[in-house]
PDB file of N, CA and C in Angstrom:
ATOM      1  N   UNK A   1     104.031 -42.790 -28.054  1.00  0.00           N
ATOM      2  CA  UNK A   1     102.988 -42.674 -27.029  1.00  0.00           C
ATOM      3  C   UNK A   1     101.641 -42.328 -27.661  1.00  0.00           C
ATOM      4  N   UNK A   2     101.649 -41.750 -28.803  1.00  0.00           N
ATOM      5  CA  UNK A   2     100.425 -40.987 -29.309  1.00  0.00           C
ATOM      6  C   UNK A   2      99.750 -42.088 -29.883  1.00  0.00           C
ATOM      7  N   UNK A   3     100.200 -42.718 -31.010  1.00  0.00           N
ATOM      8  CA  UNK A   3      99.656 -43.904 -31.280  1.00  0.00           C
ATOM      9  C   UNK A   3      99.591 -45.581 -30.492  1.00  0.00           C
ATOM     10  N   UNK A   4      99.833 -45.180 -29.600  1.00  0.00           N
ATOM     11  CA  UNK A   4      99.674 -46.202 -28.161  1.00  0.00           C
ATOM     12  C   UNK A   4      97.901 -45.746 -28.121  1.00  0.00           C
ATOM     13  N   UNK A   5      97.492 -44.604 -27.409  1.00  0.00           N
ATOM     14  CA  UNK A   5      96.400 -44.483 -27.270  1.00  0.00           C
ATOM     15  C   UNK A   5      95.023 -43.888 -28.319  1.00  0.00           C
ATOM     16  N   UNK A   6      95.765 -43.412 -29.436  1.00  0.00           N
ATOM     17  CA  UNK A   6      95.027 -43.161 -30.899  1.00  0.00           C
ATOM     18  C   UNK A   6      94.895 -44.914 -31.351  1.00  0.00           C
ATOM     19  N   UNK A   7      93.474 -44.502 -32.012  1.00  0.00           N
ATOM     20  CA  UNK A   7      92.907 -46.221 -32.380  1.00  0.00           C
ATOM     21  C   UNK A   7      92.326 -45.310 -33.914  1.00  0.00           C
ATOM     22  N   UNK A   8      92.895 -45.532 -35.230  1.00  0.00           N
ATOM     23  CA  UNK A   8      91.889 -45.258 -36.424  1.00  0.00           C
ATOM     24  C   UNK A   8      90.395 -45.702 -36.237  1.00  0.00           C
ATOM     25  N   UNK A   9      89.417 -45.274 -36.781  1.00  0.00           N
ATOM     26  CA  UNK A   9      88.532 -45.762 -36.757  1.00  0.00           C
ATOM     27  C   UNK A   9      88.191 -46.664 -38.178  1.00  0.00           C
ATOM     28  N   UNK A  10      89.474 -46.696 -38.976  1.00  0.00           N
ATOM     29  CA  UNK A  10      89.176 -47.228 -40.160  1.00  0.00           C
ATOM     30  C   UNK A  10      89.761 -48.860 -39.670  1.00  0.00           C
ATOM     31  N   UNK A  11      90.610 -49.156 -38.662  1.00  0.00           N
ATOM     32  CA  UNK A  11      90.367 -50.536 -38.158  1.00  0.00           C
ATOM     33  C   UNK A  11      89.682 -51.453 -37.286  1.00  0.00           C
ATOM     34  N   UNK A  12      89.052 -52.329 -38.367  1.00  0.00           N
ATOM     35  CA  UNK A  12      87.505 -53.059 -37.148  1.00  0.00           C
ATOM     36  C   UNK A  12      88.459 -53.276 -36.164  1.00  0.00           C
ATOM     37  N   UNK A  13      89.532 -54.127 -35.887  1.00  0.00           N
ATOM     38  CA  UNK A  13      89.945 -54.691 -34.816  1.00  0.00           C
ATOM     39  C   UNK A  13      90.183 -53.908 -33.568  1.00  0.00           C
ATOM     40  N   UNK A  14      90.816 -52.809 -33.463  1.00  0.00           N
ATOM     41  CA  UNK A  14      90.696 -51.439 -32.837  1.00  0.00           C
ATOM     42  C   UNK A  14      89.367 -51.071 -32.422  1.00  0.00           C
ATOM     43  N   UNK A  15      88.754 -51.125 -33.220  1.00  0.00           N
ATOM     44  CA  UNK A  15      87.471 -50.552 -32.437  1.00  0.00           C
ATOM     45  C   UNK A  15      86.659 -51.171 -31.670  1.00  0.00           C
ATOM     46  N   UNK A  16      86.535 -52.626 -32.338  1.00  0.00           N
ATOM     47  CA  UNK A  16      86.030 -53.671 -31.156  1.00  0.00           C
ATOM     48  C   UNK A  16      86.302 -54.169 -30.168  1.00  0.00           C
ATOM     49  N   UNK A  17      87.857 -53.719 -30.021  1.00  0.00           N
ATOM     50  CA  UNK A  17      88.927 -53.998 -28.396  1.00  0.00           C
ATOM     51  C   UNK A  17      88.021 -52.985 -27.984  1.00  0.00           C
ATOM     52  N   UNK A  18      88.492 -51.720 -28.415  1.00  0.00           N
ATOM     53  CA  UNK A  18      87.695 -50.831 -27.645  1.00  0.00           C
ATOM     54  C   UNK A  18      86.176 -50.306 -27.117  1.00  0.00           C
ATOM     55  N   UNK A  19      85.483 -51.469 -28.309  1.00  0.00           N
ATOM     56  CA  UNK A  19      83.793 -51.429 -27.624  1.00  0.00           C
ATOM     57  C   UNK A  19      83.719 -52.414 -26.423  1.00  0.00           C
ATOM     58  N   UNK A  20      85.036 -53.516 -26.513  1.00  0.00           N
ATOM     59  CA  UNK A  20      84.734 -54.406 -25.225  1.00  0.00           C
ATOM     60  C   UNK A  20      85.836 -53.991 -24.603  1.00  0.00           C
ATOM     61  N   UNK A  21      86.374 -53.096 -24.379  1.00  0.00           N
ATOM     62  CA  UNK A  21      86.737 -52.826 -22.939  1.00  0.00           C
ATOM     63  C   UNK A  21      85.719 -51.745 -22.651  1.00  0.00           C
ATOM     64  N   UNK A  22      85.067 -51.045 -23.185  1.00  0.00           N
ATOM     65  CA  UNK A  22      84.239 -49.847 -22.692  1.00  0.00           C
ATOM     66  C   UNK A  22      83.017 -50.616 -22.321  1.00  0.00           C
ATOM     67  N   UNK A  23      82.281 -51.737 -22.407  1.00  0.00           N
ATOM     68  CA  UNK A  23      81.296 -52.137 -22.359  1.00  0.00           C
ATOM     69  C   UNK A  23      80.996 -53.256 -21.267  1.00  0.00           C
ATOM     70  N   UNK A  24      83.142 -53.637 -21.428  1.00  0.00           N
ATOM     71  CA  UNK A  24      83.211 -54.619 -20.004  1.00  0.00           C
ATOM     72  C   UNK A  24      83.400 -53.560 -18.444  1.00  0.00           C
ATOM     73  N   UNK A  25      84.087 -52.333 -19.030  1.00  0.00           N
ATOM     74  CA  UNK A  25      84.127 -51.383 -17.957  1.00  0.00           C
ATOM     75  C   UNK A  25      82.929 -50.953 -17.016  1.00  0.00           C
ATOM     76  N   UNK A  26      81.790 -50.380 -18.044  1.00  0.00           N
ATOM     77  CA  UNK A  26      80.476 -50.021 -17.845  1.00  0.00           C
ATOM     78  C   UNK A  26      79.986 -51.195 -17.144  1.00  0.00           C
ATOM     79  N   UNK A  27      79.906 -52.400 -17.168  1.00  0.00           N
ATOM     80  CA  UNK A  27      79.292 -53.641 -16.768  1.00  0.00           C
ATOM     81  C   UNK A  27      80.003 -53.538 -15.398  1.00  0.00           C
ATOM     82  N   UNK A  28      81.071 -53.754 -15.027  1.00  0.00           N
ATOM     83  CA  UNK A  28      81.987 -53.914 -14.031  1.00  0.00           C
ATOM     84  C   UNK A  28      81.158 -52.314 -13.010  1.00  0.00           C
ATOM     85  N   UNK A  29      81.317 -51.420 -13.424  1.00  0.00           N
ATOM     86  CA  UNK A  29      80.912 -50.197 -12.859  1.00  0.00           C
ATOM     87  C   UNK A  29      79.499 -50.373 -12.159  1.00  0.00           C
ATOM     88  N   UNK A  30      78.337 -50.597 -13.182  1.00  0.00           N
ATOM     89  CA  UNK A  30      77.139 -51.100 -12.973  1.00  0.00           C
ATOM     90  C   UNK A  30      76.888 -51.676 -11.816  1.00  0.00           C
ATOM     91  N   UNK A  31      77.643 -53.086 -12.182  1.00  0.00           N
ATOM     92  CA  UNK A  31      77.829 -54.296 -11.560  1.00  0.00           C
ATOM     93  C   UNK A  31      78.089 -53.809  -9.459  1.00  0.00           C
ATOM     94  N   UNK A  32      78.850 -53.265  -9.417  1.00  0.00           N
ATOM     95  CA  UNK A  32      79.403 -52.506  -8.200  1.00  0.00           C
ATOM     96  C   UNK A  32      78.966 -51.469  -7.592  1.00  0.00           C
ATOM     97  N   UNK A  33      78.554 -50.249  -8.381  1.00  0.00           N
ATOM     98  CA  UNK A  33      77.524 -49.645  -7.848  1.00  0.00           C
ATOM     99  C   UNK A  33      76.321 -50.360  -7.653  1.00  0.00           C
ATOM    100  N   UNK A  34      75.820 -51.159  -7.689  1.00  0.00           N
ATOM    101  CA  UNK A  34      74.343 -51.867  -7.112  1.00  0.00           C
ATOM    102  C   UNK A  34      74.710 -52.396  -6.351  1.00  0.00           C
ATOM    103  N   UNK A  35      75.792 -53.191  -6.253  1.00  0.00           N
ATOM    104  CA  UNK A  35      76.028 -53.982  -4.555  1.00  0.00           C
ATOM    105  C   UNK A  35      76.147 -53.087  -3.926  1.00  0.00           C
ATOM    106  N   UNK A  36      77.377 -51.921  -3.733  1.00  0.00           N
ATOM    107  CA  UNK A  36      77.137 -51.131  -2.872  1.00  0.00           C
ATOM    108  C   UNK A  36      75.990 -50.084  -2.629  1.00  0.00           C
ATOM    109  N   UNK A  37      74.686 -49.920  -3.663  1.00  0.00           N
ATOM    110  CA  UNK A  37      73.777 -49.529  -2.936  1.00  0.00           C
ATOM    111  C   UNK A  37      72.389 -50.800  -2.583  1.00  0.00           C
ATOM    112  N   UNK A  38      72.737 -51.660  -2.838  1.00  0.00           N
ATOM    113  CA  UNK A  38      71.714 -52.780  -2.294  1.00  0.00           C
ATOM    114  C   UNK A  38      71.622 -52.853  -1.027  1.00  0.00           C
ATOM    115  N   UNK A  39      72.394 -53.088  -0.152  1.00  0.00           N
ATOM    116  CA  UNK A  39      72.428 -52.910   1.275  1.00  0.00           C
ATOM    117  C   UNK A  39      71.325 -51.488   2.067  1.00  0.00           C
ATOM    118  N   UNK A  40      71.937 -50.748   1.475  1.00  0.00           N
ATOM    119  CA  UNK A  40      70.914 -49.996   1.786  1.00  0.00           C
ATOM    120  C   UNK A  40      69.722 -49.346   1.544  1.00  0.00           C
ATOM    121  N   UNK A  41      69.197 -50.094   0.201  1.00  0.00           N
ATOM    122  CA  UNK A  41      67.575 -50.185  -0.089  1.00  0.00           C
ATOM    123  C   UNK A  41      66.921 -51.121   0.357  1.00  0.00           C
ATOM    124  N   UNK A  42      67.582 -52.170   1.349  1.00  0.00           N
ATOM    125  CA  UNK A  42      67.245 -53.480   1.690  1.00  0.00           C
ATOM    126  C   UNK A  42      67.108 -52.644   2.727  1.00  0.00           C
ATOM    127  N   UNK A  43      67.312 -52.088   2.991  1.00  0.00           N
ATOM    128  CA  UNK A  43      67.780 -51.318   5.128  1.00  0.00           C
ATOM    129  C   UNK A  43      66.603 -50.431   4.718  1.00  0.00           C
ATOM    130  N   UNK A  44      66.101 -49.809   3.904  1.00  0.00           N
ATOM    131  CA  UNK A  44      65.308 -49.148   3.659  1.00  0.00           C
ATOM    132  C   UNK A  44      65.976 -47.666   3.984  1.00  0.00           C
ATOM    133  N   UNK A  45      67.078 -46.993   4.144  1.00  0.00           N
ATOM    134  CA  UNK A  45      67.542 -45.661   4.571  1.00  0.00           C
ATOM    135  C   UNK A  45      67.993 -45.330   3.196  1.00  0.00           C
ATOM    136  N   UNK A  46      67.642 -45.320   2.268  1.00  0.00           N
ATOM    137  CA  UNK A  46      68.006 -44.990   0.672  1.00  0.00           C
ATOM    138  C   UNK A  46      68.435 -43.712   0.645  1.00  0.00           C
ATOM    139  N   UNK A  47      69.765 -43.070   0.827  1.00  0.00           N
ATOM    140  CA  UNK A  47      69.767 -41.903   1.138  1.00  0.00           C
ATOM    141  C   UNK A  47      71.529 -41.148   0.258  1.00  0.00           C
ATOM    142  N   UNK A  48      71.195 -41.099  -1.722  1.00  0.00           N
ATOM    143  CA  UNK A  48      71.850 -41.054  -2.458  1.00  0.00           C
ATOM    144  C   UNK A  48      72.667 -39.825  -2.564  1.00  0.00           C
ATOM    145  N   UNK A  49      73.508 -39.768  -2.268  1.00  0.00           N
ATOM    146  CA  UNK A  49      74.838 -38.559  -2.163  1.00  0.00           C
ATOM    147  C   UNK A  49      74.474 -37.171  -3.188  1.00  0.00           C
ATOM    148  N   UNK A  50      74.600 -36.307  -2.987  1.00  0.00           N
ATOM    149  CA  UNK A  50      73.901 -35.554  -3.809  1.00  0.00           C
ATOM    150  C   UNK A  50      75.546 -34.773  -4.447  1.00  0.00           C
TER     151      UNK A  50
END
């Protein structure tokens, strides 16, 4: 299990799975938080969760 989720950093291949899933994650995240607040900067009630 440990080395399931341990990645060396001494292998490129490892690390570049893991810059593109962290970078496709972030995008995806991005991506979704703006649709769901577009609607309502279009509505003009911009009113961000504190």
């Amino acid at each position: 299990m440990r080395n399931k989720v341990y990645f060396p950093s001494s292998s490129p291949q490892a690390s570049s799975l893991s810059f593109c899933l962290v970078t496709m994650r972030f995008f995806l995240a991005s991506s979704w938080l703006f649709n769901s607040l577009e609607p309502k900067v279009v509505a003009g009630n911009f009113n961000p969760i504190p």
